[in-house]
PDB file of N, CA and C in Angstrom:
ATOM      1  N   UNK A   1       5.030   2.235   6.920  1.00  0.00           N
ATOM      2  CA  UNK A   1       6.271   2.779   6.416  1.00  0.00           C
ATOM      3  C   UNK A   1       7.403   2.129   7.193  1.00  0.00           C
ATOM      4  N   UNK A   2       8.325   1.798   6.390  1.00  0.00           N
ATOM      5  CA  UNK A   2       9.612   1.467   7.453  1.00  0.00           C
ATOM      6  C   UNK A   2      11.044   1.884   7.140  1.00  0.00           C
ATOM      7  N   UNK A   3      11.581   2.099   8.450  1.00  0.00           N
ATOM      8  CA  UNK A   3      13.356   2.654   8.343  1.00  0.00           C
ATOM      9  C   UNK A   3      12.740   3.532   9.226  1.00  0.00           C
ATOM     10  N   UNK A   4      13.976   4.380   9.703  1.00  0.00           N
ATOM     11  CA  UNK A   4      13.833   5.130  10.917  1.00  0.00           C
ATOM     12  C   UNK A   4      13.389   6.380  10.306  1.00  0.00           C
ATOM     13  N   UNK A   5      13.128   7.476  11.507  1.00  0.00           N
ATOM     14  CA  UNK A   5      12.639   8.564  10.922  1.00  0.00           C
ATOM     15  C   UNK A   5      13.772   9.722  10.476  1.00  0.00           C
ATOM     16  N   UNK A   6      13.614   9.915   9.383  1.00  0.00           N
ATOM     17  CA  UNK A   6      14.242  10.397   8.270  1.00  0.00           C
ATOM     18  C   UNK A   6      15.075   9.650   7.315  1.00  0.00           C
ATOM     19  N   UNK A   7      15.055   8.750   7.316  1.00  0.00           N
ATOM     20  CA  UNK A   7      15.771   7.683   6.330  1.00  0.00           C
ATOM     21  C   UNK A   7      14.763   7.133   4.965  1.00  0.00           C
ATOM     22  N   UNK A   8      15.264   6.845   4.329  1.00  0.00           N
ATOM     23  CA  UNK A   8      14.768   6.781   2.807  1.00  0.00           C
ATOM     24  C   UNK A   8      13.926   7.303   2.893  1.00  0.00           C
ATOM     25  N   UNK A   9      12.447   6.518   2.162  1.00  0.00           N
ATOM     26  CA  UNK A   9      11.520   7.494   1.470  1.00  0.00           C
ATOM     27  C   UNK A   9      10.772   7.912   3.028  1.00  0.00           C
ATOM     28  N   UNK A  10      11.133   7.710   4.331  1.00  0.00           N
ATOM     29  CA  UNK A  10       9.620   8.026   4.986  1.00  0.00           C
ATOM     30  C   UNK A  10      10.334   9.741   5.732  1.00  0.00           C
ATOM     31  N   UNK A  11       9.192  10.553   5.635  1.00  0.00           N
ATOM     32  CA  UNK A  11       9.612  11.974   6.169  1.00  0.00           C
ATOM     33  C   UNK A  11       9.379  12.191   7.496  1.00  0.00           C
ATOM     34  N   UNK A  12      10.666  13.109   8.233  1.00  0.00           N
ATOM     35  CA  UNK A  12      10.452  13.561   9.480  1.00  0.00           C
ATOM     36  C   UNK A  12       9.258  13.616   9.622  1.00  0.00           C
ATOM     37  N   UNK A  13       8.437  15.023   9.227  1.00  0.00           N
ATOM     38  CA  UNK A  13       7.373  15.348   9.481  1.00  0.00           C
ATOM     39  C   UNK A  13       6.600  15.478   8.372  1.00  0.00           C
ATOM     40  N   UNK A  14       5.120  15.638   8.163  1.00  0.00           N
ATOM     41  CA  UNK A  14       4.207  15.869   7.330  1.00  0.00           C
ATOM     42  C   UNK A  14       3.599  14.777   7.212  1.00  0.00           C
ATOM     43  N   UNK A  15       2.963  14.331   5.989  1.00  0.00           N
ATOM     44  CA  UNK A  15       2.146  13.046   5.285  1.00  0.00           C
ATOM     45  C   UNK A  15       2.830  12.155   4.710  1.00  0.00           C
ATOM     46  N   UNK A  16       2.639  11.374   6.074  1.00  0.00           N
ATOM     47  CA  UNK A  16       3.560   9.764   5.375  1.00  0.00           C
ATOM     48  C   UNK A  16       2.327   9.199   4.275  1.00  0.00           C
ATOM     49  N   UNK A  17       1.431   8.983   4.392  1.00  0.00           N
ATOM     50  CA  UNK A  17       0.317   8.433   3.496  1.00  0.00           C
ATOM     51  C   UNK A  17      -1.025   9.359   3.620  1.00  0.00           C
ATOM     52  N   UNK A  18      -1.567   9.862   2.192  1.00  0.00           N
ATOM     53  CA  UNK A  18      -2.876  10.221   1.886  1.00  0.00           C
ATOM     54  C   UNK A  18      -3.641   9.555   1.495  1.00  0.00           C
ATOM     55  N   UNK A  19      -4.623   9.601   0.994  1.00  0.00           N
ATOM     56  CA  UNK A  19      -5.919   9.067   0.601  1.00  0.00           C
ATOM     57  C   UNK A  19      -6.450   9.683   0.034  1.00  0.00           C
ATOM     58  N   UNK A  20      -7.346  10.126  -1.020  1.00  0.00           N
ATOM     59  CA  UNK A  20      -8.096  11.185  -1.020  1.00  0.00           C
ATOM     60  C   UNK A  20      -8.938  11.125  -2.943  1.00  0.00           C
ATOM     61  N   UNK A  21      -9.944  10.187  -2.183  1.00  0.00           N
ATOM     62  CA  UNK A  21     -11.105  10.062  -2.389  1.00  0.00           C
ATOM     63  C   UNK A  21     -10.878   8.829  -3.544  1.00  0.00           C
ATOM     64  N   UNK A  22     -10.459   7.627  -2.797  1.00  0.00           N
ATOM     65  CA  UNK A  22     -10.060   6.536  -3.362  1.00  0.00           C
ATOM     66  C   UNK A  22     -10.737   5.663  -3.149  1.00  0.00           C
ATOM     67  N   UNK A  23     -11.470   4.646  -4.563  1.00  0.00           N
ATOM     68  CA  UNK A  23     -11.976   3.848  -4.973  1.00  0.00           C
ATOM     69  C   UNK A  23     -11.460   3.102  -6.152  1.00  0.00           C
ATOM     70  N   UNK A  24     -11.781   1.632  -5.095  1.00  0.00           N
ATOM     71  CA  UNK A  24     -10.977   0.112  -6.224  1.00  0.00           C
ATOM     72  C   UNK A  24     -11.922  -0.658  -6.175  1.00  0.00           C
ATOM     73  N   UNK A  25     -11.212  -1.680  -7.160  1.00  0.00           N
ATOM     74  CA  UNK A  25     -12.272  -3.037  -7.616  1.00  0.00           C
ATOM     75  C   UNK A  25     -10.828  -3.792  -8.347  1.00  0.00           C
ATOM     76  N   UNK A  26     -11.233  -5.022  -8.014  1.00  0.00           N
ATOM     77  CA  UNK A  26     -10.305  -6.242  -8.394  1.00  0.00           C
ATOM     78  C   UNK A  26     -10.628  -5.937  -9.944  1.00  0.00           C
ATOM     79  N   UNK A  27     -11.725  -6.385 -10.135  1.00  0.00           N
ATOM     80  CA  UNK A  27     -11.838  -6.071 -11.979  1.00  0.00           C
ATOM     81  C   UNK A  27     -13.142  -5.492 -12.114  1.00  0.00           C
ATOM     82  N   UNK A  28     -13.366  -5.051 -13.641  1.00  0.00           N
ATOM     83  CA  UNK A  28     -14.383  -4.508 -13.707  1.00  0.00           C
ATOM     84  C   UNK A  28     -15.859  -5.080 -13.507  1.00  0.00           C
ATOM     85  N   UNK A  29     -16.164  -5.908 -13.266  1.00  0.00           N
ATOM     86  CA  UNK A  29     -16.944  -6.796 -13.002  1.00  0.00           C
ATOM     87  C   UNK A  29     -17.460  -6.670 -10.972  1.00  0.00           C
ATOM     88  N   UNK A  30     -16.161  -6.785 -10.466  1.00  0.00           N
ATOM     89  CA  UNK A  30     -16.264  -6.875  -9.308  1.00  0.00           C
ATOM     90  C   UNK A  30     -17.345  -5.876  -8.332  1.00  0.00           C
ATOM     91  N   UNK A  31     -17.602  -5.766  -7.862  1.00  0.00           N
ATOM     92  CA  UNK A  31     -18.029  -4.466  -6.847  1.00  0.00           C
ATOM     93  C   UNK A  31     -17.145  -3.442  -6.157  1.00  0.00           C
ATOM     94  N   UNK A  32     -17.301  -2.552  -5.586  1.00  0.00           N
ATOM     95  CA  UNK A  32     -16.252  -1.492  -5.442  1.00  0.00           C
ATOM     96  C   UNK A  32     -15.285  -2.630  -4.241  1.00  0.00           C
ATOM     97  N   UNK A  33     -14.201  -2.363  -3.883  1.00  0.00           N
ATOM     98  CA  UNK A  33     -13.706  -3.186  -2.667  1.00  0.00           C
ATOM     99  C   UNK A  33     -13.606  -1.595  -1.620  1.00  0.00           C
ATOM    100  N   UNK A  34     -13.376  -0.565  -2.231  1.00  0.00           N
ATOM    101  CA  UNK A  34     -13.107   0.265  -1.600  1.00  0.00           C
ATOM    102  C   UNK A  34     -13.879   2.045  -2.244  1.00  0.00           C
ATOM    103  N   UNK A  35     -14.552   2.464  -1.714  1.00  0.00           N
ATOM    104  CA  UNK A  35     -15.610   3.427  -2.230  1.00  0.00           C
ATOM    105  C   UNK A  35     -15.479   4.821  -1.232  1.00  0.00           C
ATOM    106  N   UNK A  36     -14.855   5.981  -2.372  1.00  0.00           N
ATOM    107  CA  UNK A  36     -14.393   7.479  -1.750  1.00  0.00           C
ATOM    108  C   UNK A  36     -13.772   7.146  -0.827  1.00  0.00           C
ATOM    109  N   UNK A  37     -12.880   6.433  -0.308  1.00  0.00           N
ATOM    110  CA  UNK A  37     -11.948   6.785   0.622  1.00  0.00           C
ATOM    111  C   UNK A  37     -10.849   7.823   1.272  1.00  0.00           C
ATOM    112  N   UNK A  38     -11.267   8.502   2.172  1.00  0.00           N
ATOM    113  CA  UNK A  38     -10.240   9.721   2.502  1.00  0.00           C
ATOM    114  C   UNK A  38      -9.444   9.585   3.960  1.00  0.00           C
ATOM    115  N   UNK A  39      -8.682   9.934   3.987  1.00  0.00           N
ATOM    116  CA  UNK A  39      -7.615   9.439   5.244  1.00  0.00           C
ATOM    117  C   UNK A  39      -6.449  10.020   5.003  1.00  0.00           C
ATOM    118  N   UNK A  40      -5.406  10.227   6.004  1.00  0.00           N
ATOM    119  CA  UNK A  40      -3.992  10.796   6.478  1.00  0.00           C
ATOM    120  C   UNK A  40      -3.293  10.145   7.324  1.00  0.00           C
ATOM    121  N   UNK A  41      -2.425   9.667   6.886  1.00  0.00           N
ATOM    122  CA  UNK A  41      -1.408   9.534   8.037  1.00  0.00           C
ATOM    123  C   UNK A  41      -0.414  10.099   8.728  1.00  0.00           C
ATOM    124  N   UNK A  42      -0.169  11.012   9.124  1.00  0.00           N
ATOM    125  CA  UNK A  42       1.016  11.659   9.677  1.00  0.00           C
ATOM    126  C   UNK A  42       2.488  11.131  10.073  1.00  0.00           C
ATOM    127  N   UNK A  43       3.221  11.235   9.488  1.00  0.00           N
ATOM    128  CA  UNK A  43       4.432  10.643   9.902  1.00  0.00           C
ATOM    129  C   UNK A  43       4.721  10.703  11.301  1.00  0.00           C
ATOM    130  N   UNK A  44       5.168   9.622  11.498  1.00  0.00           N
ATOM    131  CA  UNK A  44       5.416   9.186  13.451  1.00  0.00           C
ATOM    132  C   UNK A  44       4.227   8.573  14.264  1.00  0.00           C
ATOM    133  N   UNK A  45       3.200   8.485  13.162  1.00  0.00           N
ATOM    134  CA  UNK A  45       1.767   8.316  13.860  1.00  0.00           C
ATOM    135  C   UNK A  45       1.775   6.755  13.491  1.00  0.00           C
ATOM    136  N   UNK A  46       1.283   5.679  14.724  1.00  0.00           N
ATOM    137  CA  UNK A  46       1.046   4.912  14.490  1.00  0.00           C
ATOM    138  C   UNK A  46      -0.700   4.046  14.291  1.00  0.00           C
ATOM    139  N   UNK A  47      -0.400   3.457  13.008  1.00  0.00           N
ATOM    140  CA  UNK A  47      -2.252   3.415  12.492  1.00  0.00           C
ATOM    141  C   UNK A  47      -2.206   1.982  12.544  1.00  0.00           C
ATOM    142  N   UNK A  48      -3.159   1.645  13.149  1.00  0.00           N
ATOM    143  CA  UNK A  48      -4.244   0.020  12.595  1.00  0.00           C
ATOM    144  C   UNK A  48      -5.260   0.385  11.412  1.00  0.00           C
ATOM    145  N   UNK A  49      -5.454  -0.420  10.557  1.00  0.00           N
ATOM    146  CA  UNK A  49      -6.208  -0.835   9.881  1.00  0.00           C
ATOM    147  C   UNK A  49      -7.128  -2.086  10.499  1.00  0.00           C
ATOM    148  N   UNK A  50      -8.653  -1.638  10.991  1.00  0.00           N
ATOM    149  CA  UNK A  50      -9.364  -2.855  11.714  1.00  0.00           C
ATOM    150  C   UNK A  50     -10.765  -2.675  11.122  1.00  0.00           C
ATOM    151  N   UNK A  51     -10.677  -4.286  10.758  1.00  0.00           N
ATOM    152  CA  UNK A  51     -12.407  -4.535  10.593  1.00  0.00           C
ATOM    153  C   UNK A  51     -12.882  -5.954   9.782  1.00  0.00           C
ATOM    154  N   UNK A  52     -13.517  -6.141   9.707  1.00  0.00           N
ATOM    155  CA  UNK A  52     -14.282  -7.877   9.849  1.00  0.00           C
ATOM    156  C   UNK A  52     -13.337  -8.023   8.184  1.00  0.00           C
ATOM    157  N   UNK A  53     -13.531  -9.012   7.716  1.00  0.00           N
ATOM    158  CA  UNK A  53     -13.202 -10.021   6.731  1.00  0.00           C
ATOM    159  C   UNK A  53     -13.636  -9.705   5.460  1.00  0.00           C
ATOM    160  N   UNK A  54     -13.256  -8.866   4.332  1.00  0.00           N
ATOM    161  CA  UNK A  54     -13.859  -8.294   3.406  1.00  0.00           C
ATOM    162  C   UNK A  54     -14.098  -6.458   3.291  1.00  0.00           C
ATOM    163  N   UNK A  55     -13.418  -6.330   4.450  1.00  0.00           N
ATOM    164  CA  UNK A  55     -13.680  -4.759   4.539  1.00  0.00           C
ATOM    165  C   UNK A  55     -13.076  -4.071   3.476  1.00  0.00           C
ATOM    166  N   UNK A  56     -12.143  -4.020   3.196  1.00  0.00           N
ATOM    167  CA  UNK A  56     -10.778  -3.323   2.662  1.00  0.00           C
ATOM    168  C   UNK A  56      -9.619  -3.205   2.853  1.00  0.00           C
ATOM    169  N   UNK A  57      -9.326  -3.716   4.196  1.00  0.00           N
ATOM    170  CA  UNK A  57      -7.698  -3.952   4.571  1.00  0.00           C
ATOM    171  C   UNK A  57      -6.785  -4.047   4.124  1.00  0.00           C
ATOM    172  N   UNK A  58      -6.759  -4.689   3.303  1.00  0.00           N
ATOM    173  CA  UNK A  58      -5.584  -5.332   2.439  1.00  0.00           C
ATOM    174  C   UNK A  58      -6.105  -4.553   1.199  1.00  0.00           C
ATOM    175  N   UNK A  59      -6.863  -4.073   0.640  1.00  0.00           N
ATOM    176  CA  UNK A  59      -7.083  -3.321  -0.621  1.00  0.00           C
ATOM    177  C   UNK A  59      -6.891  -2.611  -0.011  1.00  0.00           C
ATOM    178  N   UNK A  60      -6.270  -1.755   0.486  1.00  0.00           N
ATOM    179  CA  UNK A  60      -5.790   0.066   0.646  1.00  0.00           C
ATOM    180  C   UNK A  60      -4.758  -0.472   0.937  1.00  0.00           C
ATOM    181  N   UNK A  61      -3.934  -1.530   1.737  1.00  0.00           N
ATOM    182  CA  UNK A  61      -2.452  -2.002   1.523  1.00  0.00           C
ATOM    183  C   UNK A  61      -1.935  -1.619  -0.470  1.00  0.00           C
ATOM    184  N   UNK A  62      -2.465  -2.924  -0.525  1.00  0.00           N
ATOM    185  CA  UNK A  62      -1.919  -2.992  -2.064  1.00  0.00           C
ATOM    186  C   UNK A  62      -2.501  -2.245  -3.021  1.00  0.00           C
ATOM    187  N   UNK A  63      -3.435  -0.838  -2.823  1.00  0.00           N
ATOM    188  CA  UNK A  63      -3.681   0.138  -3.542  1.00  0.00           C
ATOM    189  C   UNK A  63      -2.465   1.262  -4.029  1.00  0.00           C
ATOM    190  N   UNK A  64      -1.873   1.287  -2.223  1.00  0.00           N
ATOM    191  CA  UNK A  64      -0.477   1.943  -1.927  1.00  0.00           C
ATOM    192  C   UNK A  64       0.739   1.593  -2.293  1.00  0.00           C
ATOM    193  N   UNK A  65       0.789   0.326  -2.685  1.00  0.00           N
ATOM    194  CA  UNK A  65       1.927   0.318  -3.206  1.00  0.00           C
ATOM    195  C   UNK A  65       1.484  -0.166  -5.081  1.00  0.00           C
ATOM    196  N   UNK A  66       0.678   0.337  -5.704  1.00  0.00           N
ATOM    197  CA  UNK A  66       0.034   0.276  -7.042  1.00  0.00           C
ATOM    198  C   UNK A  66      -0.201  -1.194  -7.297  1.00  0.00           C
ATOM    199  N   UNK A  67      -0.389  -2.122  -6.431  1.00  0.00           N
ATOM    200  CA  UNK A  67      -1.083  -3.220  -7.095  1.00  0.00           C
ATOM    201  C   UNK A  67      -2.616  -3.529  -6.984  1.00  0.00           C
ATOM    202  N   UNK A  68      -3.208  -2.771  -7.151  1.00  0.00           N
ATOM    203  CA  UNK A  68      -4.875  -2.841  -7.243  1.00  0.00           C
ATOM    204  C   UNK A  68      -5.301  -1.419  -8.207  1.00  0.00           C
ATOM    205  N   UNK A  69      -5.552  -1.894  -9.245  1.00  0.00           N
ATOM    206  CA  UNK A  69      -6.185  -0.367  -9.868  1.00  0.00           C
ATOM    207  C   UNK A  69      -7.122   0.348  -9.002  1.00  0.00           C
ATOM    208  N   UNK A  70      -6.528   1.954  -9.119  1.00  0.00           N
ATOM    209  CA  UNK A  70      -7.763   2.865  -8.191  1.00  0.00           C
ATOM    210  C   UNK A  70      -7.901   4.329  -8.856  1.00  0.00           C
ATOM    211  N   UNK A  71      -9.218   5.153  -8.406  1.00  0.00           N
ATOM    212  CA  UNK A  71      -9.490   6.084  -9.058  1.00  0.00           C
ATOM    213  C   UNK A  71      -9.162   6.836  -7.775  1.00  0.00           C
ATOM    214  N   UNK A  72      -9.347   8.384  -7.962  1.00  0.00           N
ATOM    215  CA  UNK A  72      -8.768   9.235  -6.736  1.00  0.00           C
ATOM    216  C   UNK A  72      -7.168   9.272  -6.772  1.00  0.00           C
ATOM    217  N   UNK A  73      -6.656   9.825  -5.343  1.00  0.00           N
ATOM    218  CA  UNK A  73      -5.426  10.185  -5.520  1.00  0.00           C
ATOM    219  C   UNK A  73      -4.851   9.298  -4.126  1.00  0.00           C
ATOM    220  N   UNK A  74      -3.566   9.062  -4.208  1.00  0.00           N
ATOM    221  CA  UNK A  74      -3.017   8.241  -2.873  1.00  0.00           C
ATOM    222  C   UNK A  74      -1.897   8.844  -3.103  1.00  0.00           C
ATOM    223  N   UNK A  75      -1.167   9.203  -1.972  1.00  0.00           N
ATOM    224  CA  UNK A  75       0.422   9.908  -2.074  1.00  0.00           C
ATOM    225  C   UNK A  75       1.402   9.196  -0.842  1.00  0.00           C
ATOM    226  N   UNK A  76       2.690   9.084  -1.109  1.00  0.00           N
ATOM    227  CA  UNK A  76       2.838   8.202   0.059  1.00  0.00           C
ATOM    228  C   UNK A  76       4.312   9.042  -0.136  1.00  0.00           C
ATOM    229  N   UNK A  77       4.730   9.481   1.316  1.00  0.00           N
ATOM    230  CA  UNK A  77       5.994  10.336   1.406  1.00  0.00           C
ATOM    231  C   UNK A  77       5.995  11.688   0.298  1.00  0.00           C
ATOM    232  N   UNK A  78       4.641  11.977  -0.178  1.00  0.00           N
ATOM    233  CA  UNK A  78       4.779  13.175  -0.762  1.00  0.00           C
ATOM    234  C   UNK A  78       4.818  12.370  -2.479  1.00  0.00           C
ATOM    235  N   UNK A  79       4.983  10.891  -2.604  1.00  0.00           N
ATOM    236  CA  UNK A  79       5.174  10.556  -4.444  1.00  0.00           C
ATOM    237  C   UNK A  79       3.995  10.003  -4.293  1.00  0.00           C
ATOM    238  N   UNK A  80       2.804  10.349  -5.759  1.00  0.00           N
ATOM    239  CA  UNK A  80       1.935   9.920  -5.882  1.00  0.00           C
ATOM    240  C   UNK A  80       2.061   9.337  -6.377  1.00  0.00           C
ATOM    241  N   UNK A  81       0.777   7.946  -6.232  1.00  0.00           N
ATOM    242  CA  UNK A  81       0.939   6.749  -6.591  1.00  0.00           C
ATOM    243  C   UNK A  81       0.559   5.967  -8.206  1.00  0.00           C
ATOM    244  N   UNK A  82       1.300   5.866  -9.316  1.00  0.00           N
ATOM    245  CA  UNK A  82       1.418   6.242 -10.273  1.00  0.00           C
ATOM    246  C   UNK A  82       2.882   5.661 -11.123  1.00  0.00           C
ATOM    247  N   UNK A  83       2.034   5.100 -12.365  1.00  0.00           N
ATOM    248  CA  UNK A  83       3.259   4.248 -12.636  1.00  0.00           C
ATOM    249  C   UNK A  83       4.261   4.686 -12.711  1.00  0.00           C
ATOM    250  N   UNK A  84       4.429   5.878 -13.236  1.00  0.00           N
ATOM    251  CA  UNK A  84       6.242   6.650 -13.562  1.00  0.00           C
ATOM    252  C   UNK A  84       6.689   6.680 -11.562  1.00  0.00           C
ATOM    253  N   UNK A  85       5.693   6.865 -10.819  1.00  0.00           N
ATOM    254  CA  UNK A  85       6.519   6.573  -9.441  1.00  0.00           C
ATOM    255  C   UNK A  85       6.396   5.560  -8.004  1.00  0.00           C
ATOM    256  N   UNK A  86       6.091   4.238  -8.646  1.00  0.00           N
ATOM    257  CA  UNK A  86       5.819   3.155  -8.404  1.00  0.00           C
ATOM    258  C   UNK A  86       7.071   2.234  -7.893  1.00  0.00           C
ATOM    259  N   UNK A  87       8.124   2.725  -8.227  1.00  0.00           N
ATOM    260  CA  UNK A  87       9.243   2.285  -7.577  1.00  0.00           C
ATOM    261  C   UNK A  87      10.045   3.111  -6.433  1.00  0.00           C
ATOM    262  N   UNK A  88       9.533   4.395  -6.311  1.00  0.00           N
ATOM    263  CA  UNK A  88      10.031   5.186  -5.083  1.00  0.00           C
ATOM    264  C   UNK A  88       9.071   4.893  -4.319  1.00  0.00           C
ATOM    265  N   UNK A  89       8.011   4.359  -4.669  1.00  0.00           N
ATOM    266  CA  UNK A  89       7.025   3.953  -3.513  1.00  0.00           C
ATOM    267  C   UNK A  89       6.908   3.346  -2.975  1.00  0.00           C
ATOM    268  N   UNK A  90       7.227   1.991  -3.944  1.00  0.00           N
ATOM    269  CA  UNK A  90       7.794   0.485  -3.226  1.00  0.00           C
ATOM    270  C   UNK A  90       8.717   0.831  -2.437  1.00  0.00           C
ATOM    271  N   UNK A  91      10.159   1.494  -2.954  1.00  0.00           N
ATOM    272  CA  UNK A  91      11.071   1.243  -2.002  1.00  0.00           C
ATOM    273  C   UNK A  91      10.747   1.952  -0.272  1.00  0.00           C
ATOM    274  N   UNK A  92       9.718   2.265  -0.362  1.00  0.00           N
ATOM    275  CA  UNK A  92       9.793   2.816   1.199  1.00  0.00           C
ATOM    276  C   UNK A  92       8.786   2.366   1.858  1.00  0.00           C
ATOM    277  N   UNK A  93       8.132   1.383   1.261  1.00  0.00           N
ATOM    278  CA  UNK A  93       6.704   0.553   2.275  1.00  0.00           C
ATOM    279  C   UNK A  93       7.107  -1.073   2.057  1.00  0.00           C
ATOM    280  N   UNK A  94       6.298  -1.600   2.995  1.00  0.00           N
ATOM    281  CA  UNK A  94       6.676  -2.718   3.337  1.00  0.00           C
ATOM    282  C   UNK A  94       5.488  -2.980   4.267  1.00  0.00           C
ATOM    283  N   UNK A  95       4.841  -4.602   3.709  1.00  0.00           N
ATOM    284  CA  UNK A  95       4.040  -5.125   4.485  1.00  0.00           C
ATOM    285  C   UNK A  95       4.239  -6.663   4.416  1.00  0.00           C
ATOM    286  N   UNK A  96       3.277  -7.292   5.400  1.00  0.00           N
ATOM    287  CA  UNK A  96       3.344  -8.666   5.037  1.00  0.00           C
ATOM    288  C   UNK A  96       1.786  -9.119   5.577  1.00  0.00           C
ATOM    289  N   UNK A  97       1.365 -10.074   4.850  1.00  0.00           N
ATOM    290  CA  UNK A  97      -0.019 -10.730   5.414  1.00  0.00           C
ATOM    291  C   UNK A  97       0.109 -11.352   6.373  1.00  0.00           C
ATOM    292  N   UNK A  98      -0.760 -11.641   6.875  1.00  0.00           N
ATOM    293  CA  UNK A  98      -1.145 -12.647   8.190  1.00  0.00           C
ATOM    294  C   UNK A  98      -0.842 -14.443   7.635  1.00  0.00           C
ATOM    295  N   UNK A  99      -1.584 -14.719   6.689  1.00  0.00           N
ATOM    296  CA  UNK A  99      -0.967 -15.753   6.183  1.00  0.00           C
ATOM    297  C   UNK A  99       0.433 -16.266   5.399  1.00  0.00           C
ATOM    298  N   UNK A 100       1.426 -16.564   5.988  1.00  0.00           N
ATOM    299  CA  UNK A 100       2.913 -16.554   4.837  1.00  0.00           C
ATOM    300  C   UNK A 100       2.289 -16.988   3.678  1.00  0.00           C
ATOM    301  N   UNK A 101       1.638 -18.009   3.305  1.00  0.00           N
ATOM    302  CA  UNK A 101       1.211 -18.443   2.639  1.00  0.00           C
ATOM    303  C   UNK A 101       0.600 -17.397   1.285  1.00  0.00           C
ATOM    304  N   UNK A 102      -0.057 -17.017   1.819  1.00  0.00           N
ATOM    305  CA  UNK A 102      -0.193 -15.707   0.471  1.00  0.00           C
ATOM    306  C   UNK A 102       0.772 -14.917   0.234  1.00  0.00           C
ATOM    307  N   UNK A 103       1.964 -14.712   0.604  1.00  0.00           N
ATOM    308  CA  UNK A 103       2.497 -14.019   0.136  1.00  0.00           C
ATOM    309  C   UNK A 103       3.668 -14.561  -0.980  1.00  0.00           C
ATOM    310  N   UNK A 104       3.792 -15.851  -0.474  1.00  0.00           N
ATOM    311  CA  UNK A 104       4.584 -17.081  -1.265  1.00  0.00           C
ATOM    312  C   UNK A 104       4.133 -16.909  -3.022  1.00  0.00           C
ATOM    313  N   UNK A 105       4.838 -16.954  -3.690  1.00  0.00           N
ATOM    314  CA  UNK A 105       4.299 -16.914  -5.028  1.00  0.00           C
ATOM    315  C   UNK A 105       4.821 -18.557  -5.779  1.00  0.00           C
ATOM    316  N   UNK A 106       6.193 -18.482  -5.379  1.00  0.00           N
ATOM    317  CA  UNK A 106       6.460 -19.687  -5.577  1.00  0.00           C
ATOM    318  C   UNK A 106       7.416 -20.845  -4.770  1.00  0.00           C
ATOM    319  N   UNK A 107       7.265 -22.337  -5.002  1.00  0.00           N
ATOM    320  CA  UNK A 107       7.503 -22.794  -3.885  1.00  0.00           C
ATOM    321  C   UNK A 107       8.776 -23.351  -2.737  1.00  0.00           C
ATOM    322  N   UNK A 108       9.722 -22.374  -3.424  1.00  0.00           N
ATOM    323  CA  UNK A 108      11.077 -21.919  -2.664  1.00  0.00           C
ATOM    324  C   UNK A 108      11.303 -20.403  -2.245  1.00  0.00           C
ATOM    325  N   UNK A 109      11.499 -20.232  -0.881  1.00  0.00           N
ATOM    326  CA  UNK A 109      11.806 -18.646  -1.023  1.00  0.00           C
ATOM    327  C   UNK A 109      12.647 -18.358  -1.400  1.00  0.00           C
ATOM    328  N   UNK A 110      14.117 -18.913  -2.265  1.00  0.00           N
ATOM    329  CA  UNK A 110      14.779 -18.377  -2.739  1.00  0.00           C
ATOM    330  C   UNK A 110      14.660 -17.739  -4.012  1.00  0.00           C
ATOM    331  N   UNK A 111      13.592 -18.480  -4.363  1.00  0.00           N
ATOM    332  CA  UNK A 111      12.625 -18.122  -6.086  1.00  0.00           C
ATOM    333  C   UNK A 111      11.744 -17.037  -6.033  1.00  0.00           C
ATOM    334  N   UNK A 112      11.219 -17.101  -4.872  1.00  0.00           N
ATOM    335  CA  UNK A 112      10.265 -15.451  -4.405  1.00  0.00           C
ATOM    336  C   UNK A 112      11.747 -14.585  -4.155  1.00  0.00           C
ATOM    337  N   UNK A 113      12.631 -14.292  -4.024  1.00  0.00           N
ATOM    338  CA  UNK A 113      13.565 -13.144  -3.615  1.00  0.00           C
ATOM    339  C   UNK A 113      13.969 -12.997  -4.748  1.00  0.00           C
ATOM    340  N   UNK A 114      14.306 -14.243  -5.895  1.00  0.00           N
ATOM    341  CA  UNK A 114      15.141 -13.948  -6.927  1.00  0.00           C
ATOM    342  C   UNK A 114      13.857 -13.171  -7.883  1.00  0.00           C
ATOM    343  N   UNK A 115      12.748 -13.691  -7.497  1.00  0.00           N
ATOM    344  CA  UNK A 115      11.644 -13.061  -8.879  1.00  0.00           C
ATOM    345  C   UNK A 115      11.567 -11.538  -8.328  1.00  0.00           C
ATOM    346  N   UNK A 116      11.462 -11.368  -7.415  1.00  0.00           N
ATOM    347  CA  UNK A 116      11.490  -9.885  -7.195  1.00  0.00           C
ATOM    348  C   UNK A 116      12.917  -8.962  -7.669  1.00  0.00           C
ATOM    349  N   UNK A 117      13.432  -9.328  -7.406  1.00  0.00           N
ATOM    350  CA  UNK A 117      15.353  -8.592  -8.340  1.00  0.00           C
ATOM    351  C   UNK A 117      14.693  -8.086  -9.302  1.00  0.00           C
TER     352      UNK A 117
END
């Protein structure tokens, strides 16, 4: 979550991020990437996400902000995650990969800032 505490979407206190009982897959074909997942985050609490290469890391990233289809429920600042509220959700998370490179879509960043507008 980012911004200070109480500013935009992240809350003084309670559940900055839920989980609860969340499972994804890239496509239907794929294998689960992520199977019953349950978890809390508490606002003010600071969390790692750790584990080998293929775990899920980055699929419970981009589950949370709705780019990976998932079954179960994920709530983030109290808005569940869900197309009608997919843009109050974005606006209050923020990540970046380890590689710039993946996150690049195309090959000026002024073209990645303008495609996002």
């Amino acid at each position: 979550m980012r911004g200070s505490a109480g500013t935009g979407n992240q809350p003084r206190s309670g559940e900055a991020l839920r989980f609860s009982g969340v499972s994804a897959r890239y496509a239907a074909a794929d294998p689960q990437a992520l199977l019953d997942c349950t978890f809390v985050v508490n606002a003010g609490e600071r969390t790692a996400l750790v584990g080998p290469n293929g775990s899920g890391k980055t699929t419970v990233l981009l589950a949370t902000v709705g780019l990976v289809p998932h079954e179960g429920e994920i709530t983030v600042a109290g808005s569940k995650v869900e197309r009608a509220s997919l843009q109050t959700v974005r606006d209050g998370v923020g990540f970046l990969f380890a590689n710039p490179e993946d996150q690049l879509l195309l090959p000026r960043v002024i073209d990645d800032v303008a495609f996002s507008l």
